[in-house]
C-alpha atoms as a PDB file:
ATOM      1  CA  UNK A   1     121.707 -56.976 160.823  1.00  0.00           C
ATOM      2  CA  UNK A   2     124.855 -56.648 162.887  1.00  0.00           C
ATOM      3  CA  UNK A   3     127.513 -59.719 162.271  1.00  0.00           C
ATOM      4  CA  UNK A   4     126.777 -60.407 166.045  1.00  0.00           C
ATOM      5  CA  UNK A   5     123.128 -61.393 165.324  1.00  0.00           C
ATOM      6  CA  UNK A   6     123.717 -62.972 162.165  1.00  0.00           C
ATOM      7  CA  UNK A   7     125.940 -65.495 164.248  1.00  0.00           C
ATOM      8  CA  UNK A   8     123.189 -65.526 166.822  1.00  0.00           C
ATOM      9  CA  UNK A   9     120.321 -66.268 164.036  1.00  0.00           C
ATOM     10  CA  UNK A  10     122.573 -68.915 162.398  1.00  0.00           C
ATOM     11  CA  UNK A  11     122.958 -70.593 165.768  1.00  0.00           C
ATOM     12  CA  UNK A  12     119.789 -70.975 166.979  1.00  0.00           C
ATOM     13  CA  UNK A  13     118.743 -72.423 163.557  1.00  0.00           C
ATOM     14  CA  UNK A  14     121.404 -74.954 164.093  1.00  0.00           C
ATOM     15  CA  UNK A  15     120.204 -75.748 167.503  1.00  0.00           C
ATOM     16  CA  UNK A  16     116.317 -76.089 166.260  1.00  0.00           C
ATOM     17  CA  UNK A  17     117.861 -78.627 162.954  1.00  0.00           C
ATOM     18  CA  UNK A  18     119.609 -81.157 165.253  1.00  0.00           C
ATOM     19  CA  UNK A  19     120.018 -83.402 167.669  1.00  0.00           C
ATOM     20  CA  UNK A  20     119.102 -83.483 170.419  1.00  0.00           C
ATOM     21  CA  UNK A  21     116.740 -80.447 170.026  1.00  0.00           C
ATOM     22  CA  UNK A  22     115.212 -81.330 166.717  1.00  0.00           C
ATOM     23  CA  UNK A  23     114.288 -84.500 168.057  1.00  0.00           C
ATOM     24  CA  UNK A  24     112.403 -83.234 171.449  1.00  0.00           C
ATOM     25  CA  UNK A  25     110.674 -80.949 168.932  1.00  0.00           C
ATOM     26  CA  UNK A  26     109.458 -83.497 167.158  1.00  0.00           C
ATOM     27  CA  UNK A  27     108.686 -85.745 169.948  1.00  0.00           C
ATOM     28  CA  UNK A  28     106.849 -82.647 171.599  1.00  0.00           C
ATOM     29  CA  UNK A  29     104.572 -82.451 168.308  1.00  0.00           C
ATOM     30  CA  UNK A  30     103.578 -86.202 168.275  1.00  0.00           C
ATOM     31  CA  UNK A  31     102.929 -85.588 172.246  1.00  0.00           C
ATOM     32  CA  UNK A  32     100.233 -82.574 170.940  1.00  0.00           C
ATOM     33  CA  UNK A  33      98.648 -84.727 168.630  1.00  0.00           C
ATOM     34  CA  UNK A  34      98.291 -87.683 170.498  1.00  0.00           C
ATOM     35  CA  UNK A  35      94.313 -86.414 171.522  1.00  0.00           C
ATOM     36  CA  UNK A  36      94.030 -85.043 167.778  1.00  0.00           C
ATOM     37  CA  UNK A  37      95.563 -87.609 165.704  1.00  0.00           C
ATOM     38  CA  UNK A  38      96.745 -90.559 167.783  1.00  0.00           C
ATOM     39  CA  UNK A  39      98.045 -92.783 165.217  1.00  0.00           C
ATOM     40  CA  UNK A  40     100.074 -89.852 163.711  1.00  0.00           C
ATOM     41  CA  UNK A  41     101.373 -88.176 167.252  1.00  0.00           C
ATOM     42  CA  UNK A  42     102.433 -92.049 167.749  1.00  0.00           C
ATOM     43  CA  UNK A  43     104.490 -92.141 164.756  1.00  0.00           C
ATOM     44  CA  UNK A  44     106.217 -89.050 165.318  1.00  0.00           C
ATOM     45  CA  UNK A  45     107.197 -89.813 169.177  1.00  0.00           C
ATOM     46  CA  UNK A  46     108.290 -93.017 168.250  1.00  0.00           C
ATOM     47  CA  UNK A  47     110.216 -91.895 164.964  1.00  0.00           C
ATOM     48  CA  UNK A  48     112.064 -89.416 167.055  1.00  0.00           C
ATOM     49  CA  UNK A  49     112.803 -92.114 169.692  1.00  0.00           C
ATOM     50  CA  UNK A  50     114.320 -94.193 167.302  1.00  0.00           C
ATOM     51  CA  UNK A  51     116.489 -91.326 165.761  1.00  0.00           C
ATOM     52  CA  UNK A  52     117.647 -90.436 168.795  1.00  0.00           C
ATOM     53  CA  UNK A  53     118.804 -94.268 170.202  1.00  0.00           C
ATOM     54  CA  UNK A  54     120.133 -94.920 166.190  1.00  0.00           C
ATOM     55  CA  UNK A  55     122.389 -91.217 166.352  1.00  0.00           C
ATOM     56  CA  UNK A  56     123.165 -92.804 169.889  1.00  0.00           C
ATOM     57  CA  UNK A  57     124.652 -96.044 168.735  1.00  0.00           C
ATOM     58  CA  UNK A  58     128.526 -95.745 168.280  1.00  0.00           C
ATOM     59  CA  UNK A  59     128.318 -97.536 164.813  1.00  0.00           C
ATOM     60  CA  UNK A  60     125.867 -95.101 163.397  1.00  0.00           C
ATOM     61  CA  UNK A  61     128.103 -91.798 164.607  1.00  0.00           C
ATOM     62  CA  UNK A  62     131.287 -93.535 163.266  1.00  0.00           C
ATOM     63  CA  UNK A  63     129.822 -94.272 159.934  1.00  0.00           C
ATOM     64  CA  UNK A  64     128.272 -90.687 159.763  1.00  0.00           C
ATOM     65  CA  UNK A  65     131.820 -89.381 160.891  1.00  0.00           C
ATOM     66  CA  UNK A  66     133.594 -91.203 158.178  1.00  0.00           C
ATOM     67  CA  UNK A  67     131.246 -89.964 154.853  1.00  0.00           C
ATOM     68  CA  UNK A  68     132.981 -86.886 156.066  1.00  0.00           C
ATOM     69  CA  UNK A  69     136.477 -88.132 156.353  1.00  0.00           C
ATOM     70  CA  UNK A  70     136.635 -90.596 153.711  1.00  0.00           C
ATOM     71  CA  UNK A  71     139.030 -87.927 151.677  1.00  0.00           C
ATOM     72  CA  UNK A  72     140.609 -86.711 154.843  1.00  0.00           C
ATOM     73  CA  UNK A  73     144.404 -88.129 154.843  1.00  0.00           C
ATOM     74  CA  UNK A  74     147.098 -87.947 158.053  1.00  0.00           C
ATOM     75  CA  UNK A  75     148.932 -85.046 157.257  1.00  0.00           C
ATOM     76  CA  UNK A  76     152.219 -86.648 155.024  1.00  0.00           C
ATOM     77  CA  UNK A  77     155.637 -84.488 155.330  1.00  0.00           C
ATOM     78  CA  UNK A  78     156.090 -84.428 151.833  1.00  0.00           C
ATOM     79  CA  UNK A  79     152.704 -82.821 151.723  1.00  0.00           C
ATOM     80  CA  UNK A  80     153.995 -80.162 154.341  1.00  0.00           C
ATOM     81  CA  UNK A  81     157.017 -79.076 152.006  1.00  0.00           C
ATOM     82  CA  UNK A  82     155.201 -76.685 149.862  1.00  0.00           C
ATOM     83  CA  UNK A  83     153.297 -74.915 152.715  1.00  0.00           C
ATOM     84  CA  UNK A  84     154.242 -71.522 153.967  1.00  0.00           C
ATOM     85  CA  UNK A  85     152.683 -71.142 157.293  1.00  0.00           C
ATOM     86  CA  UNK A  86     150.245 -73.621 159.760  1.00  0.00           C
ATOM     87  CA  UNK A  87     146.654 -71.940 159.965  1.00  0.00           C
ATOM     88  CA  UNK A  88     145.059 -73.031 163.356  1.00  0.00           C
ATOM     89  CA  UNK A  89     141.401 -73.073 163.656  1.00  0.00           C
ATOM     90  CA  UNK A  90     139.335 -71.858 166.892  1.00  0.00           C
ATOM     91  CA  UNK A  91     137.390 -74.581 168.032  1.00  0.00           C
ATOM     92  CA  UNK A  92     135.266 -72.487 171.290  1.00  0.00           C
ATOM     93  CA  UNK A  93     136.458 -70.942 174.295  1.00  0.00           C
ATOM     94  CA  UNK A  94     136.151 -72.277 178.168  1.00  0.00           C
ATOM     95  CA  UNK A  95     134.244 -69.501 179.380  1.00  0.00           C
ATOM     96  CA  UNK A  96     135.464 -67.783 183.107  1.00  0.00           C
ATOM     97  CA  UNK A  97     137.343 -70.716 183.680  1.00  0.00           C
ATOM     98  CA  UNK A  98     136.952 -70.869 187.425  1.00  0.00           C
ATOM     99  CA  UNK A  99     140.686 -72.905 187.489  1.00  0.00           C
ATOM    100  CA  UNK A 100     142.867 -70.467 185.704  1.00  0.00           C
ATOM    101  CA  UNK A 101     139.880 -66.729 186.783  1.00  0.00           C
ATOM    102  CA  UNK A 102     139.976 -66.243 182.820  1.00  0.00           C
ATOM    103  CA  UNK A 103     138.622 -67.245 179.771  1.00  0.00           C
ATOM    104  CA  UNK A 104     140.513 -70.254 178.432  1.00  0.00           C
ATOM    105  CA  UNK A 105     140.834 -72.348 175.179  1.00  0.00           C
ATOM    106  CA  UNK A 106     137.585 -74.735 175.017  1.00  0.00           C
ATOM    107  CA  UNK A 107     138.421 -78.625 174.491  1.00  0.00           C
ATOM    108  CA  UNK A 108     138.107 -79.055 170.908  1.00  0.00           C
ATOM    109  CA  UNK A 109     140.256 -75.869 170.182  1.00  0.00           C
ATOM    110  CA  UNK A 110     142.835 -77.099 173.024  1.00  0.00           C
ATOM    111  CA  UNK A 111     143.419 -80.541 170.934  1.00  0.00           C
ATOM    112  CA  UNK A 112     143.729 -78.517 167.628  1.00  0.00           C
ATOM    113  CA  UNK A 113     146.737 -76.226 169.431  1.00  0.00           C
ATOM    114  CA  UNK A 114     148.348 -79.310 170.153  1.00  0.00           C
ATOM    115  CA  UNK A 115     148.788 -80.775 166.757  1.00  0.00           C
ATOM    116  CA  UNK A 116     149.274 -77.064 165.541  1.00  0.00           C
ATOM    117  CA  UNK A 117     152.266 -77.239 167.813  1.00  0.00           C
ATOM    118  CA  UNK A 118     153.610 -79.910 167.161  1.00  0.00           C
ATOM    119  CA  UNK A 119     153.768 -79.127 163.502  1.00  0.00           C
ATOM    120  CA  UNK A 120     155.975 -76.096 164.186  1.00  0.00           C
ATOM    121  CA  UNK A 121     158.114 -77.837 166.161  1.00  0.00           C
ATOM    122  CA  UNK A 122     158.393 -79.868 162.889  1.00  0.00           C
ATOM    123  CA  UNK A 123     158.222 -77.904 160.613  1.00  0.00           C
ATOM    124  CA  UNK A 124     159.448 -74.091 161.994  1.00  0.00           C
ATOM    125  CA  UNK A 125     156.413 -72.637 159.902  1.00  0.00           C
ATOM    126  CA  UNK A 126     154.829 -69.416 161.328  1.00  0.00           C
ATOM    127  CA  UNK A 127     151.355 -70.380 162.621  1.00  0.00           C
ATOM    128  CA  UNK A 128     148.066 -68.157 162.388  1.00  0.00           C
ATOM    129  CA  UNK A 129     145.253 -68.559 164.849  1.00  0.00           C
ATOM    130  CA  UNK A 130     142.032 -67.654 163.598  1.00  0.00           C
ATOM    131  CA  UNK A 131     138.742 -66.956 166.171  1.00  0.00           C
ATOM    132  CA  UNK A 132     136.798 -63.658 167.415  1.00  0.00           C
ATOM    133  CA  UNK A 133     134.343 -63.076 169.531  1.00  0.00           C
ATOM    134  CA  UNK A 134     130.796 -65.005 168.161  1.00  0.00           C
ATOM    135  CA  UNK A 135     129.480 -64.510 171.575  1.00  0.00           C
ATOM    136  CA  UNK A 136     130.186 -60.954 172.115  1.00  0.00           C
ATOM    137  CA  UNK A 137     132.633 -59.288 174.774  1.00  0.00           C
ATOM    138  CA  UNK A 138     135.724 -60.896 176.409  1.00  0.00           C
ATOM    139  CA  UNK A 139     138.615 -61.818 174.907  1.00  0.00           C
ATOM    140  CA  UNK A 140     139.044 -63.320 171.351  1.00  0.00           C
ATOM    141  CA  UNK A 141     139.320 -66.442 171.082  1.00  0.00           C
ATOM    142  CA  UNK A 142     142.500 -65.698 168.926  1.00  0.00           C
ATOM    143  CA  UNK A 143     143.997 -64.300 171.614  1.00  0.00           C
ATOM    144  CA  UNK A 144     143.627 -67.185 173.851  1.00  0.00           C
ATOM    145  CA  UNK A 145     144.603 -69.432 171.538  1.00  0.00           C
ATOM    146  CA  UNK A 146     148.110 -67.074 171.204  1.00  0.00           C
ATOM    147  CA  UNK A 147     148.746 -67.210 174.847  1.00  0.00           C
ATOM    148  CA  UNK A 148     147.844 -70.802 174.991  1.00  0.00           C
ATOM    149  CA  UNK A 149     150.473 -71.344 172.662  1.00  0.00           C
ATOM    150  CA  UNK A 150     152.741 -69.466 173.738  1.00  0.00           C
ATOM    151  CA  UNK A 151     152.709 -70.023 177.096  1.00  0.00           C
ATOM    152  CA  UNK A 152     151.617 -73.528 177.621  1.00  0.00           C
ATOM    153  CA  UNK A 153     153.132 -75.217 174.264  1.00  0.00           C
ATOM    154  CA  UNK A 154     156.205 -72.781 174.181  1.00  0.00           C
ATOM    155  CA  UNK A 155     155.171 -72.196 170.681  1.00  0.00           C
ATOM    156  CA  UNK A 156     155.912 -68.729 168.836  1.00  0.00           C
ATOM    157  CA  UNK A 157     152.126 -67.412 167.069  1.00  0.00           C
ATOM    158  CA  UNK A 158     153.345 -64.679 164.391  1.00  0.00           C
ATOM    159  CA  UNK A 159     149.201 -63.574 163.459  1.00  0.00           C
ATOM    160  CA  UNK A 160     146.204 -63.481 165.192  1.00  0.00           C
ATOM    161  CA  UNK A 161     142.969 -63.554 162.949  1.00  0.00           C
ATOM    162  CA  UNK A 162     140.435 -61.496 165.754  1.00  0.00           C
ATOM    163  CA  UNK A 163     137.127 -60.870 163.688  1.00  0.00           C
ATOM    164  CA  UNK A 164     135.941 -63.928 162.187  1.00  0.00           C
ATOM    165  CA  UNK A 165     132.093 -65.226 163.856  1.00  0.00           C
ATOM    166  CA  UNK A 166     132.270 -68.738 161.555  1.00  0.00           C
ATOM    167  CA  UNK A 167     134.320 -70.901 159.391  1.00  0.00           C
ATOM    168  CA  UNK A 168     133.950 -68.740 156.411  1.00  0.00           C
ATOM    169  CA  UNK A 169     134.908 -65.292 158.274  1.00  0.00           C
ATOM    170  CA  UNK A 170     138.120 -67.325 159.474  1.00  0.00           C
ATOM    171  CA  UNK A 171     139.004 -68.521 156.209  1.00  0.00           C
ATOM    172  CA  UNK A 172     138.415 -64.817 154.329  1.00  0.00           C
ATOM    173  CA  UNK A 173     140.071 -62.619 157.446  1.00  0.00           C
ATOM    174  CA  UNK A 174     142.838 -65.088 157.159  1.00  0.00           C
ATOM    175  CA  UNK A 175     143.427 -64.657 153.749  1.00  0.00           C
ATOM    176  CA  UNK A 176     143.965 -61.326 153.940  1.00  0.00           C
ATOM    177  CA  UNK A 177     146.627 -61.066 157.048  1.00  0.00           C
ATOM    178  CA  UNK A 178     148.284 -64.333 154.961  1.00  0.00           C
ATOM    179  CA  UNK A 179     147.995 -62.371 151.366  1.00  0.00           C
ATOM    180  CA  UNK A 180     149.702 -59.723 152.604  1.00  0.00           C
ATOM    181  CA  UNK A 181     152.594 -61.377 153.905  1.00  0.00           C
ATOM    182  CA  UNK A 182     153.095 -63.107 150.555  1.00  0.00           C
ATOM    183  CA  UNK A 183     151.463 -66.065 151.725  1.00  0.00           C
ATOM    184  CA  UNK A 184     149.279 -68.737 149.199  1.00  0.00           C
ATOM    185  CA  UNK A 185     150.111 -72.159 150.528  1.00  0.00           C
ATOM    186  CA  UNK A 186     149.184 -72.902 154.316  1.00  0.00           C
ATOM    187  CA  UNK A 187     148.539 -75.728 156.166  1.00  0.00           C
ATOM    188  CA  UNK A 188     144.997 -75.808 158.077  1.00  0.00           C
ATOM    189  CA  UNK A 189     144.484 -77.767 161.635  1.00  0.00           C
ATOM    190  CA  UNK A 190     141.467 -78.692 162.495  1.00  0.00           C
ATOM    191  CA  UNK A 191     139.709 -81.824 163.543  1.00  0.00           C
ATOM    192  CA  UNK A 192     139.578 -84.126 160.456  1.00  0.00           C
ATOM    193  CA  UNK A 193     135.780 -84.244 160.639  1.00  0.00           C
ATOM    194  CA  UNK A 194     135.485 -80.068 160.138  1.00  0.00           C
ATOM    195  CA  UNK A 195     138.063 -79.950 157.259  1.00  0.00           C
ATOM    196  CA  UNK A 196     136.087 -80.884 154.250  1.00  0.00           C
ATOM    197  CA  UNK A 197     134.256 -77.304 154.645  1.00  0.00           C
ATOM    198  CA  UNK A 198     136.626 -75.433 155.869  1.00  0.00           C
ATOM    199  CA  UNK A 199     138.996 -76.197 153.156  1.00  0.00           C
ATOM    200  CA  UNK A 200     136.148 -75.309 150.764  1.00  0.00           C
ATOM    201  CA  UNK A 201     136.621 -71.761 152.801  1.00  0.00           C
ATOM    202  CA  UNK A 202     139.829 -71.419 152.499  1.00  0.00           C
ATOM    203  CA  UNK A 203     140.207 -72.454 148.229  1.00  0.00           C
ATOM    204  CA  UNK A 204     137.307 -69.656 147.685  1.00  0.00           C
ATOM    205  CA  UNK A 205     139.806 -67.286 149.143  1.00  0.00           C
ATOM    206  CA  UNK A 206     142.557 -68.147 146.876  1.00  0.00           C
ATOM    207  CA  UNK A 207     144.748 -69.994 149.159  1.00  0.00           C
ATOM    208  CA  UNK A 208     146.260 -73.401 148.327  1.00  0.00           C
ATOM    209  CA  UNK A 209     145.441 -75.510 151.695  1.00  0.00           C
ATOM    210  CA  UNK A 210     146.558 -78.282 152.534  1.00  0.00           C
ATOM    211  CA  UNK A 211     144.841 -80.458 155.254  1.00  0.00           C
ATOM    212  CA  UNK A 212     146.316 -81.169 158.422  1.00  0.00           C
ATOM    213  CA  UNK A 213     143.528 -82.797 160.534  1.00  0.00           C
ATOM    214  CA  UNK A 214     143.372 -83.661 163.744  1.00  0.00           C
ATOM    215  CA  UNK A 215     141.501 -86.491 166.362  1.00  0.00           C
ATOM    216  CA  UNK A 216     139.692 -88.474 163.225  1.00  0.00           C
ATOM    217  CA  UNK A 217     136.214 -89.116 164.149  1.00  0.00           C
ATOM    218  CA  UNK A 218     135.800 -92.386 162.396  1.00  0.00           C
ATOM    219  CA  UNK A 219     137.663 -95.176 164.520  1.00  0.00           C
ATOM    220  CA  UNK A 220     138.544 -97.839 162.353  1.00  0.00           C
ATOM    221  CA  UNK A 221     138.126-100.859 165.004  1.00  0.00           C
ATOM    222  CA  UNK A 222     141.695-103.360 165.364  1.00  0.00           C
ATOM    223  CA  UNK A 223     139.176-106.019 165.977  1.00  0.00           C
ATOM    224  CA  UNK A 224     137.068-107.906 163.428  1.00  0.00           C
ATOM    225  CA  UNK A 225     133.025-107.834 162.971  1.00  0.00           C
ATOM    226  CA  UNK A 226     131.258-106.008 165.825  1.00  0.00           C
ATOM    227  CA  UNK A 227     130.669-106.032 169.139  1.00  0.00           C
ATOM    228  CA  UNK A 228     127.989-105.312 171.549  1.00  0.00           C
ATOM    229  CA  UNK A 229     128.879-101.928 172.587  1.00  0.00           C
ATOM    230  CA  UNK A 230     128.834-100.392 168.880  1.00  0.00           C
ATOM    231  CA  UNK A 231     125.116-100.330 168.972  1.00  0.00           C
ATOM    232  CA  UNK A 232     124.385 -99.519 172.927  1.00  0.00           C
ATOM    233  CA  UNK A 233     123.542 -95.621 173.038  1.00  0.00           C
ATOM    234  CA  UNK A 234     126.432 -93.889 174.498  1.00  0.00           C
ATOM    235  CA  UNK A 235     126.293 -89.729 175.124  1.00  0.00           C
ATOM    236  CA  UNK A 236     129.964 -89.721 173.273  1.00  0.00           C
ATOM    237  CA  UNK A 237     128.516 -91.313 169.846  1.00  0.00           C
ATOM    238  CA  UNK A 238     125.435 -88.675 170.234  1.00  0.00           C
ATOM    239  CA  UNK A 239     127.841 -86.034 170.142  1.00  0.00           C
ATOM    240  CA  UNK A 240     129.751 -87.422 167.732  1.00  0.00           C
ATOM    241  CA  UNK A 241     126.364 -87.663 165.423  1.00  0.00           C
ATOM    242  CA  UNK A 242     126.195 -83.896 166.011  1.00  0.00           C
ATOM    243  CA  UNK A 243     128.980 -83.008 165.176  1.00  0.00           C
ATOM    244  CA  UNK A 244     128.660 -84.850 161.742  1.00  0.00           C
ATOM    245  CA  UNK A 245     125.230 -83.933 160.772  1.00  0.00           C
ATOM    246  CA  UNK A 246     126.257 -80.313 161.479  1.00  0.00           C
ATOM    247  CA  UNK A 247     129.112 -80.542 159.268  1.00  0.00           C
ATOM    248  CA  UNK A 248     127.359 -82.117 156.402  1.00  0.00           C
ATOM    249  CA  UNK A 249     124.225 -79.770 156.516  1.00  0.00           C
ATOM    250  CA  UNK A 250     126.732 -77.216 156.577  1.00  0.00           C
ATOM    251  CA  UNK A 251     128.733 -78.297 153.410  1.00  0.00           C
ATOM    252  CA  UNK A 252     124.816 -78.600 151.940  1.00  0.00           C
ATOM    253  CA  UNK A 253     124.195 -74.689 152.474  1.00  0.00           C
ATOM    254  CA  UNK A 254     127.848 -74.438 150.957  1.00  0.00           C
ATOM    255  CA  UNK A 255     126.729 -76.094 147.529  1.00  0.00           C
ATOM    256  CA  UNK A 256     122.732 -74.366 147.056  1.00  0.00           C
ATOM    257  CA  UNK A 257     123.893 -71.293 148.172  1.00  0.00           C
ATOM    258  CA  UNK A 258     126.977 -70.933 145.669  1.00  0.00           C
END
């Protein structure tokens, strides 16, 4: 199987596993046994109901976001010292952006070029982007992340990483463009909530990597106890849910498959 469709099969999995997807499934199975086994089709549409208005609630995808963060630290300078060179991590493209008649860098990658910048500007390290093309054709998302940089940030890009499909591919194309310039200590952006497995990546490789997240996920609230709008369902705190349980199932398939 082609690293194309491997990327394709691993997708749609992901899609069927979670929300909101996994939860119409299993609403749409209650739904066909409602005639066969009414108590039990009950059950299941209102089980996935409730999952869905609990992944919903902004207290339930902040808590989810910070299992994930809990060892995730603001990047310290002292920390930065020993590094050799800022690894940037694709985060999707903007696809024939209408605005600009090209493909562009998608939102989540956008806010990861802007840290990644700012850290060079701090720093003067030589920065890596690392992103192909997972959805075949076009150009990589590498590549627009370079020209993004370069062009909008003003920020020098000194590799472009232009075959990885996933995390792992970034992390072991990387290390190869990195090991060859004498590299072993980098600094990774990405958002704080994908960092726990993509540093995993990146030590298998035999890099040193130090964290330097990005737009935390868990919001630690300035005001005390709670308030009515943590537990109102909210599209943002759905997404937010998502992006946690697919992070976490991911780090899962990390440990059983080692």
């Amino acid at each position: 199987m082609s690293p194309h469709n491997i990327w394709l099969v691993k997708n749609i999995v992901a899609f069927l596993i979670l929300p909101p997807l996994n939860l119409l499934i299993l609403s749409g199975v209650g739904w066909w046994l409602l005639k066969r086994k009414p108590k039990l089709g009950r059950s299941l549409i209102m089980l996935s109901l409730t999952l869905l208005f609990a992944l919903s609630m902004p207290i339930i995808a902040n808590g989810l976001m910070r299992l994930l963060e809990i060892q995730i630290q603001p990047l310290q300078p002292a920390a930065a010292r020993s590094a050799q060179a800022i690894v940037i991590l694709g985060g999707g493209v903007y696809h024939d952006a209408p605005e600009y008649a090209a493909d562009a860098a998608g939102s989540l990658t956008l806010e990861r070029l802007q840290y990644g910048a700012y850290l060079q500007r701090q720093t003067g390290l030589p920065i890596l982007v690392a992103g192909g093309q997972p959805e075949g054709g076009g150009t990589t998302e590498a590549m627009i992340m370079q020209r993004t940089l370069e062009q909008e940030f003003k920020t020098p890009v000194r590799w472009a990483e232009v075959r990885s499909l996933d995390t792992a591919q970034n992390a072991r194309f990387s290390a190869i463009i990195l090991k060859a310039a004498g590299i072993r200590n980098v600094l990774i952006v990405s958002h704080a909530w994908h960092l726990p497995r993509a540093l995993i990546e990146f030590e298998k490789q035999g890099l040193s990597s130090i964290p330097a997240p990005t737009r935390f996920g868990y919001v630690q609230s300035s005001r005390p106890g709670f308030h009515v709008f943590d537990f109102l369902p909210q599209a943002r705190a759905l997404l937010k849910s998502t992006y946690a349980l697919h992070e976490g199932i991911g780090m899962l398939w990390y440990k059983l498959s080692r």
